[in-house]
N, C-alpha and C. Protein backbone atom coordinates (compact mmCIF):
# COMPACT_ATOMS: atom_id res chain seq x y z
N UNK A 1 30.05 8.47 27.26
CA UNK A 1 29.21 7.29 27.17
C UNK A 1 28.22 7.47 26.04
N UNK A 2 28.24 6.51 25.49
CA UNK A 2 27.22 6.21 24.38
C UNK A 2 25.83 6.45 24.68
N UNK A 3 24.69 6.76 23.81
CA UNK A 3 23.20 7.09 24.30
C UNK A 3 22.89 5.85 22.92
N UNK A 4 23.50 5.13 22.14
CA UNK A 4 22.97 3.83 21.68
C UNK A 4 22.95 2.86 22.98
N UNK A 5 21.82 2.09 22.72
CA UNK A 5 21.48 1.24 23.21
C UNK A 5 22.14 -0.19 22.79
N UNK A 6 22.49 -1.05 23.92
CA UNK A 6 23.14 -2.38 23.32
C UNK A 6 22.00 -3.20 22.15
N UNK A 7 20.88 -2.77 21.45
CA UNK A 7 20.23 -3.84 21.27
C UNK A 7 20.67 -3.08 19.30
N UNK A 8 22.08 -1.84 19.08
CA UNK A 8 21.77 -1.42 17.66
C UNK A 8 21.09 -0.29 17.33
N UNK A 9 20.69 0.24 18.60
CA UNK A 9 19.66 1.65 18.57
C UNK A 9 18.60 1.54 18.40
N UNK A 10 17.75 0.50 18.96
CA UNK A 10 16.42 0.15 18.45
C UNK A 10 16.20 1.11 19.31
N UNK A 11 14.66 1.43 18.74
CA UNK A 11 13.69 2.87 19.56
C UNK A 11 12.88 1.81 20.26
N UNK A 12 12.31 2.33 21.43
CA UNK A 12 11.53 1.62 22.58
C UNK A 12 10.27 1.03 21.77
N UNK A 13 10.22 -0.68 22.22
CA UNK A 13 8.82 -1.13 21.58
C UNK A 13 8.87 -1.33 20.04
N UNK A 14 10.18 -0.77 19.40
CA UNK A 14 9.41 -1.06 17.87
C UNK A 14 10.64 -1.95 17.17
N UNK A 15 10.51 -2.71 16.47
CA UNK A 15 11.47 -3.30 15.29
C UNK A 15 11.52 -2.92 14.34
N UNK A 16 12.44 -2.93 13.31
CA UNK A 16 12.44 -2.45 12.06
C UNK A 16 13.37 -1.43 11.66
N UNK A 17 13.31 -0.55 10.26
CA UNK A 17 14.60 0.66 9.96
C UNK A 17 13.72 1.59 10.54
N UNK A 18 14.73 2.58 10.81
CA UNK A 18 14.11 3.94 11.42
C UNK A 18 15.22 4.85 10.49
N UNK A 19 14.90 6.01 10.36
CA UNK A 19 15.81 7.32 9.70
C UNK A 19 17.17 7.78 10.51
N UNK A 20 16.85 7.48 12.14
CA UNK A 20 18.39 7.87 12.44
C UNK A 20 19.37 6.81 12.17
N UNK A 21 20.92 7.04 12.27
CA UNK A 21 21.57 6.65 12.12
C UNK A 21 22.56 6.00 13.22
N UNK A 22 23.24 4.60 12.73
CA UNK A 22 23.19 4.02 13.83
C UNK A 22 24.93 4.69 14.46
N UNK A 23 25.47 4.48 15.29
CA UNK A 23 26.54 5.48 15.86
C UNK A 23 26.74 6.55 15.53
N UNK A 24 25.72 7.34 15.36
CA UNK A 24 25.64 9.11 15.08
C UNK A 24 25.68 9.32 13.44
N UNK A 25 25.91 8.16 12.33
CA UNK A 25 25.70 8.54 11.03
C UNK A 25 24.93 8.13 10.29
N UNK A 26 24.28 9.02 10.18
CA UNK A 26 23.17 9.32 9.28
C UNK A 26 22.92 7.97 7.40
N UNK A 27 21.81 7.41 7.42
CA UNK A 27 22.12 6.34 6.33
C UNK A 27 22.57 7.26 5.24
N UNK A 28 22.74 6.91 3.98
CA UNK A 28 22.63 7.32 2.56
C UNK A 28 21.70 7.20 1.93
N UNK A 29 21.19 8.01 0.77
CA UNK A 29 20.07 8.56 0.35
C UNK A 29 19.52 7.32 0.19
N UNK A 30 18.15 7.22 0.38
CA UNK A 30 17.43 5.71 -0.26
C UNK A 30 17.62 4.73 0.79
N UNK A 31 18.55 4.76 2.03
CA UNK A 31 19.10 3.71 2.83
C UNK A 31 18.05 4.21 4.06
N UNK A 32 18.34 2.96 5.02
CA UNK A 32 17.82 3.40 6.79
C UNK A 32 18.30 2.30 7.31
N UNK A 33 18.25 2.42 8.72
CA UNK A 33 19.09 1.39 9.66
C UNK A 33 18.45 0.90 10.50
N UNK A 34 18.58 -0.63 10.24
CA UNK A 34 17.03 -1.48 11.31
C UNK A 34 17.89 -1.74 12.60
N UNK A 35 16.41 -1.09 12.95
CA UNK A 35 16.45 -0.52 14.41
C UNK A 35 16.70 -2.28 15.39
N UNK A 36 16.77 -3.48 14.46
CA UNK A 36 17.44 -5.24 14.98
C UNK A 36 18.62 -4.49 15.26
N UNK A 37 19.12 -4.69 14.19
CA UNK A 37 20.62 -4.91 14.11
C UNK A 37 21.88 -3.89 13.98
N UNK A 38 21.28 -2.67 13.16
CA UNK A 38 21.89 -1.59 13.07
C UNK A 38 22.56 -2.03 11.65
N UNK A 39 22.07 -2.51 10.82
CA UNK A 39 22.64 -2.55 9.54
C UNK A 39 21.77 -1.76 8.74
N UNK A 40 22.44 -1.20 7.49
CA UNK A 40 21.93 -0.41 6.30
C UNK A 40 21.09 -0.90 5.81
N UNK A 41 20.18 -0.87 5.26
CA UNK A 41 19.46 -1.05 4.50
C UNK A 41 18.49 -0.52 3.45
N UNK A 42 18.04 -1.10 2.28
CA UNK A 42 16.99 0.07 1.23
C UNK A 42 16.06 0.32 1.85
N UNK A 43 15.16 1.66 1.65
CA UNK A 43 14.10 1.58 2.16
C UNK A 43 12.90 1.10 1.96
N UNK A 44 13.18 0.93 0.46
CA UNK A 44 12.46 0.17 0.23
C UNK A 44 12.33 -1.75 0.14
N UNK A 45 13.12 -1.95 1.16
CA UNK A 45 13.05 -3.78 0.74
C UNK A 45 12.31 -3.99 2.26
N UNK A 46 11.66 -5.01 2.12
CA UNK A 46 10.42 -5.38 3.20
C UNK A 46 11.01 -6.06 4.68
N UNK A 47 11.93 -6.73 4.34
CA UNK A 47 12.54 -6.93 5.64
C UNK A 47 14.36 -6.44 5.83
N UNK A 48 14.78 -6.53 6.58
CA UNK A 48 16.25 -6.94 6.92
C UNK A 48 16.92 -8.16 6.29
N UNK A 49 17.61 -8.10 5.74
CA UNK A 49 18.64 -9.61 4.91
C UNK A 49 19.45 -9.41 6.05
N UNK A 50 19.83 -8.99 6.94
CA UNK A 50 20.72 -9.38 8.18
C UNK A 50 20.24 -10.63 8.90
N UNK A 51 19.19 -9.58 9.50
CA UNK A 51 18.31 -10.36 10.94
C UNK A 51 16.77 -10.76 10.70
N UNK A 52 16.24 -9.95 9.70
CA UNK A 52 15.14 -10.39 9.23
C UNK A 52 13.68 -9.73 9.70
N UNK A 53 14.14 -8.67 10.27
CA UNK A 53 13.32 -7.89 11.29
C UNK A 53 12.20 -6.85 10.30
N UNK A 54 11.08 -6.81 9.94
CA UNK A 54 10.02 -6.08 9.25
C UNK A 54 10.55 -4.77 8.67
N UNK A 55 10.86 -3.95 7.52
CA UNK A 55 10.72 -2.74 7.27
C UNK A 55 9.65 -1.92 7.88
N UNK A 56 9.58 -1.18 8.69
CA UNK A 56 8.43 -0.25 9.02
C UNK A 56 8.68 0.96 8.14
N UNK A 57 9.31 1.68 7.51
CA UNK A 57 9.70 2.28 6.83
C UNK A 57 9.04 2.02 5.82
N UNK A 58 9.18 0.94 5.33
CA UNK A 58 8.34 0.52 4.03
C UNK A 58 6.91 0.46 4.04
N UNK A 59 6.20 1.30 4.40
CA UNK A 59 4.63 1.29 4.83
C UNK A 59 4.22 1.12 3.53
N UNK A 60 3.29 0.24 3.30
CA UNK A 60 2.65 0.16 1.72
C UNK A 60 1.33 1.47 1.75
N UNK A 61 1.52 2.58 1.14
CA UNK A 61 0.24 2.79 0.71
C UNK A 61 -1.07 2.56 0.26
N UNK A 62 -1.88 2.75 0.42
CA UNK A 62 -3.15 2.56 -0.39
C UNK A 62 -4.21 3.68 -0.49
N UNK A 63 -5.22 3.34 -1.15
CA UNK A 63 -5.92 4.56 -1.56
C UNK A 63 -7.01 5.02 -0.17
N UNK A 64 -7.58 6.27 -0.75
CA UNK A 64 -8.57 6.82 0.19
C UNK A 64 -9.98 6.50 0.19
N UNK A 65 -10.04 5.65 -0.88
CA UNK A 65 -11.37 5.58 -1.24
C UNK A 65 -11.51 3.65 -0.92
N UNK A 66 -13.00 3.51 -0.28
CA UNK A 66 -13.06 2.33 0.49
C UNK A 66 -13.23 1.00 -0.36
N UNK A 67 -13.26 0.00 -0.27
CA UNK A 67 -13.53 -1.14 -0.90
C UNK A 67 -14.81 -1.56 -0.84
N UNK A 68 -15.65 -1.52 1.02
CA UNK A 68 -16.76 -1.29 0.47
C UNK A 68 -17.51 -0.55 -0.22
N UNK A 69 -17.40 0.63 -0.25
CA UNK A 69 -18.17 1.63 -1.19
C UNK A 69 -18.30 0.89 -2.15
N UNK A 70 -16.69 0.35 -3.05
CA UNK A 70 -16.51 0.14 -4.19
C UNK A 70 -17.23 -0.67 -4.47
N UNK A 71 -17.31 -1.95 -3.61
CA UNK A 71 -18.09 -3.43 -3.94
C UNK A 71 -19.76 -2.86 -3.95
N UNK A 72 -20.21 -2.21 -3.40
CA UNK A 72 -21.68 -1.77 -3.13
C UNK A 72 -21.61 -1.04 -4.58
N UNK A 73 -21.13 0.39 -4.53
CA UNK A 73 -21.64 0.47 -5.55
C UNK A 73 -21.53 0.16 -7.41
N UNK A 74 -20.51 -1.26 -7.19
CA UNK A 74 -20.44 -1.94 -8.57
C UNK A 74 -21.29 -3.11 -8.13
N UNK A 75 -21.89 -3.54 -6.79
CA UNK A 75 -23.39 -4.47 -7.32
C UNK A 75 -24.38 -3.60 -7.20
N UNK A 76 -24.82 -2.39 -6.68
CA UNK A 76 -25.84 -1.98 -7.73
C UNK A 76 -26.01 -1.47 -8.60
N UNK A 77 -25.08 -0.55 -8.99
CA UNK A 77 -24.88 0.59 -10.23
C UNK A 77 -24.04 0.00 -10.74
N UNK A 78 -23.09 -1.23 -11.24
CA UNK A 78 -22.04 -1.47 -11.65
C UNK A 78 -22.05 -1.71 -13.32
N UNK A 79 -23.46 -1.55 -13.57
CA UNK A 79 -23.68 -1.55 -15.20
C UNK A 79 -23.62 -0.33 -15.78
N UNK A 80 -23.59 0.79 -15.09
CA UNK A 80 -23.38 2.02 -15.05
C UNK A 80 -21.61 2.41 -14.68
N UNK A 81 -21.18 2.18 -14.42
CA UNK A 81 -19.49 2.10 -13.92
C UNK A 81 -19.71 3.12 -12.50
N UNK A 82 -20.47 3.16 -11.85
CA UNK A 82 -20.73 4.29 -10.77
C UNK A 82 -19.60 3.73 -9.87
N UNK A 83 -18.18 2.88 -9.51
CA UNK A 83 -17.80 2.01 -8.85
C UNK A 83 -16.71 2.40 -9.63
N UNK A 84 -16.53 2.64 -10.72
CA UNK A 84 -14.91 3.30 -11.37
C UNK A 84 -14.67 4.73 -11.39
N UNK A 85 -16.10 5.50 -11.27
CA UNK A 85 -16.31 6.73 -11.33
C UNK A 85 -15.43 7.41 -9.79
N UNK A 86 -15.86 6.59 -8.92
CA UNK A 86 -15.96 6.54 -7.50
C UNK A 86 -14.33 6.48 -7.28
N UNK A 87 -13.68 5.74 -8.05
CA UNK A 87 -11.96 5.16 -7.72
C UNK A 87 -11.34 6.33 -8.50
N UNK A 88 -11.88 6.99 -9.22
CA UNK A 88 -11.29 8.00 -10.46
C UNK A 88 -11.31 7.72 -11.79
N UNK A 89 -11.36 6.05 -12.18
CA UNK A 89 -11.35 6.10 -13.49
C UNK A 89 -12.47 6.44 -14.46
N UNK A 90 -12.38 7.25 -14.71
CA UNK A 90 -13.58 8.61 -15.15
C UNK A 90 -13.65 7.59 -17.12
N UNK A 91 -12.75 7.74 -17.66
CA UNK A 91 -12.63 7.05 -19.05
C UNK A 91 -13.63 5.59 -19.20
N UNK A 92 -13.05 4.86 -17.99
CA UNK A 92 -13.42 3.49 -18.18
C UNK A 92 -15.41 3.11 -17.42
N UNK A 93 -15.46 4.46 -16.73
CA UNK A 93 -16.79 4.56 -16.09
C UNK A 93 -17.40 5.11 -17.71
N UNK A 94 -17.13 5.89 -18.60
CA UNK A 94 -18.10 5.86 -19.53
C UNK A 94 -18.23 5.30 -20.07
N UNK A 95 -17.04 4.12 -20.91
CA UNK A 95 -17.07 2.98 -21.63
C UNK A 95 -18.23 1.93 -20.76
N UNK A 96 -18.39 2.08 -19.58
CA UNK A 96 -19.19 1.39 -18.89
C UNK A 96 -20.20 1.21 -18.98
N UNK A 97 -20.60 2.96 -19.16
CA UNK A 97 -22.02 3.38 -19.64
C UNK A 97 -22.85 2.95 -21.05
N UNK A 98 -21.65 2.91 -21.78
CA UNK A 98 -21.80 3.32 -23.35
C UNK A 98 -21.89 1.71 -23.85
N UNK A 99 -21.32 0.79 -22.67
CA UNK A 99 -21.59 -0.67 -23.34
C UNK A 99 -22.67 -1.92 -21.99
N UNK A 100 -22.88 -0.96 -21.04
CA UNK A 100 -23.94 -1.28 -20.12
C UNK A 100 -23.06 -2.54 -19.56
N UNK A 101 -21.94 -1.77 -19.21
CA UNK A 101 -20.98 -2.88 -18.16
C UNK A 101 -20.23 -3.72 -18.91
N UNK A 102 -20.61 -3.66 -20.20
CA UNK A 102 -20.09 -5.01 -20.61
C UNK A 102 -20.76 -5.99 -21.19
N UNK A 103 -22.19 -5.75 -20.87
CA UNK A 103 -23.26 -6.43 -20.92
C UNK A 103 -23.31 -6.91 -19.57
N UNK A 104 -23.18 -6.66 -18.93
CA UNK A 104 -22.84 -7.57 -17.21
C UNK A 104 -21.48 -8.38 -17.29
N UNK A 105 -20.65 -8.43 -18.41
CA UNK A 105 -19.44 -9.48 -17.78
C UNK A 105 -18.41 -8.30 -16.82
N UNK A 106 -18.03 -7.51 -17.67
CA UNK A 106 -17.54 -6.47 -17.21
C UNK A 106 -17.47 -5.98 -15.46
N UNK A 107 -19.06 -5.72 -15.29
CA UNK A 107 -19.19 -5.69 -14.21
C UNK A 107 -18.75 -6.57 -13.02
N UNK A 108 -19.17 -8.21 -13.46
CA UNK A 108 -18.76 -8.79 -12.74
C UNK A 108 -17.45 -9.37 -12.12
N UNK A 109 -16.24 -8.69 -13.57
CA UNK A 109 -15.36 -8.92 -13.19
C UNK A 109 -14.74 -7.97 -12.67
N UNK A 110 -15.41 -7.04 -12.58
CA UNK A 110 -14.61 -5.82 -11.32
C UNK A 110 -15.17 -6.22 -10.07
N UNK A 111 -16.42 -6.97 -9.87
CA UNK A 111 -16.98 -6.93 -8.33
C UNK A 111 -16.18 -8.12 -7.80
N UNK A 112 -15.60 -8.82 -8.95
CA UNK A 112 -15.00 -10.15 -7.96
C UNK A 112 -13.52 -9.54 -7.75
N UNK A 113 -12.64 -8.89 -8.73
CA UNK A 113 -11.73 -8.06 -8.45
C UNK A 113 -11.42 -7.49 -7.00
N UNK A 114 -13.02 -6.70 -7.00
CA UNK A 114 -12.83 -5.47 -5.33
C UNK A 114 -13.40 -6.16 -4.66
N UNK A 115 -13.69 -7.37 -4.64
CA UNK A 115 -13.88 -8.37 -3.16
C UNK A 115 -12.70 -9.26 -2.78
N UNK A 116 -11.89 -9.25 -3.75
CA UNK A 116 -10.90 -10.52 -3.48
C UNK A 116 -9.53 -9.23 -3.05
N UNK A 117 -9.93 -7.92 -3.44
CA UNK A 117 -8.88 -6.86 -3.26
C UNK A 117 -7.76 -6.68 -4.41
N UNK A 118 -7.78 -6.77 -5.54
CA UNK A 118 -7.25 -6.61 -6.55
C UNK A 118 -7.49 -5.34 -7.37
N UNK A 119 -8.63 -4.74 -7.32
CA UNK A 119 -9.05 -3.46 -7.89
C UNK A 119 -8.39 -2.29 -7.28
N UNK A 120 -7.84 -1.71 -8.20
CA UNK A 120 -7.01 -0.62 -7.89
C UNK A 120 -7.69 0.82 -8.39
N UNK A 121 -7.42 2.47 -7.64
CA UNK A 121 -7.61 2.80 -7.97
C UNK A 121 -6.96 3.62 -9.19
N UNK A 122 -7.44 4.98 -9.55
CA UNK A 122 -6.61 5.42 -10.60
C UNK A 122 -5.13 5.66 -10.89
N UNK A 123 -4.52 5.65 -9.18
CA UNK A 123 -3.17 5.82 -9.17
C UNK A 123 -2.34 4.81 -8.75
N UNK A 124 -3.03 3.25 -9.02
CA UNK A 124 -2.94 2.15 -9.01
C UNK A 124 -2.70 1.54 -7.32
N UNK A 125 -3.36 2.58 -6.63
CA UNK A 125 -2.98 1.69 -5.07
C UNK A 125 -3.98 1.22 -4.83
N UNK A 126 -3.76 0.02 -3.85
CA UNK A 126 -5.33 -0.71 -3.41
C UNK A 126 -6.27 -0.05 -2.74
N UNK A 127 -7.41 -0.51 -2.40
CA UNK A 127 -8.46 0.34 -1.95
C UNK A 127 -8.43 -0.47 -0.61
N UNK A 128 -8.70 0.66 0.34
CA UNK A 128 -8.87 0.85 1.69
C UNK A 128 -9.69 -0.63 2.67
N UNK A 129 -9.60 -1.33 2.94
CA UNK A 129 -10.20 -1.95 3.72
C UNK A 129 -11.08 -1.69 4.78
C-alpha cells in the first residue's frame, strides 16, 4: 500500500511544491512537486500552471536590515546618507556627504523610495518590513 496520499502527496495543512517527490521520485535539478497536484514544477515560478496552487518553495527573500530604521534615519540624517550607510551602500553614502544629499532632492527621493518599499539594499533585496 501506498503512504501517498489521494490528494498528490500534499503534506498536512500546507499547499504548494515541496522537495519530495511525488510516487517515490525525486524532482530534477531546479524542479519540485506541488504538493495540489503532484506535478513538476520550477522552483522558481510562483504558482502551479496545473492547478494554480502558491509556490512555497519560492520564498522571496529580503534583507536584514529594517525599513523603518531606513525611513528614520534618511528623515533625519538623510543629507548625510546615514540611511545608505545603514543598507551597505557605503559609495553612494559618501557621494551623499560630499553633495549634502543632493541638495535635499536626493534625499527625498530615497525617503519616498523606502516608504513606498522600493529601496533596496546593497545586494538588491528589499528591506524588511
Amino acid at each position: 500500500m501506498s503512504d501517498i496520499s489521494t490528494s498528490g502527496g500534499a503534506v498536512p495543512g500546507g499547499m504548494g511544491p515541496v522537495e519530495a517527490g511525488s510516487g517515490g521520485q525525486p524532482p530534477k535539478a531546479g524542479m519540485v512537486h506541488c504538493t495540489s497536484c503532484g506535478a513538476e514544477i520550477a522552483q522558481v515560478a510562483q504558482t502551479c500552471p496545473k492547478c494554480g496552487a502558491p509556490n512555497l518553495a519560492n520564498g522571496e527573500r529580503t534583507s536584514e536590515k529594517s525599513m523603518v530604521a531606513a525611513a528614520l534615519l534618511c528623515f533625519f540624517f538623510g543629507t548625510f546618507g546615514f540611511h545608505r550607510f545603514y543598507v551597505g551602500k557605503i559609495i553612494t553614502g559618501i557621494l551623499m556627504i560630499l553633495t549634502l544629499g543632493g541638495l535635499g532632492i536626493w534625499t527625498l527621493i530615497d525617503f519616498v523610495m523606502i516608504i513606498v518599499g522600493s529601496f533596496r539594499d546593497k545586494e538588491g533585496l528589499p528591506l524588511k518590513r
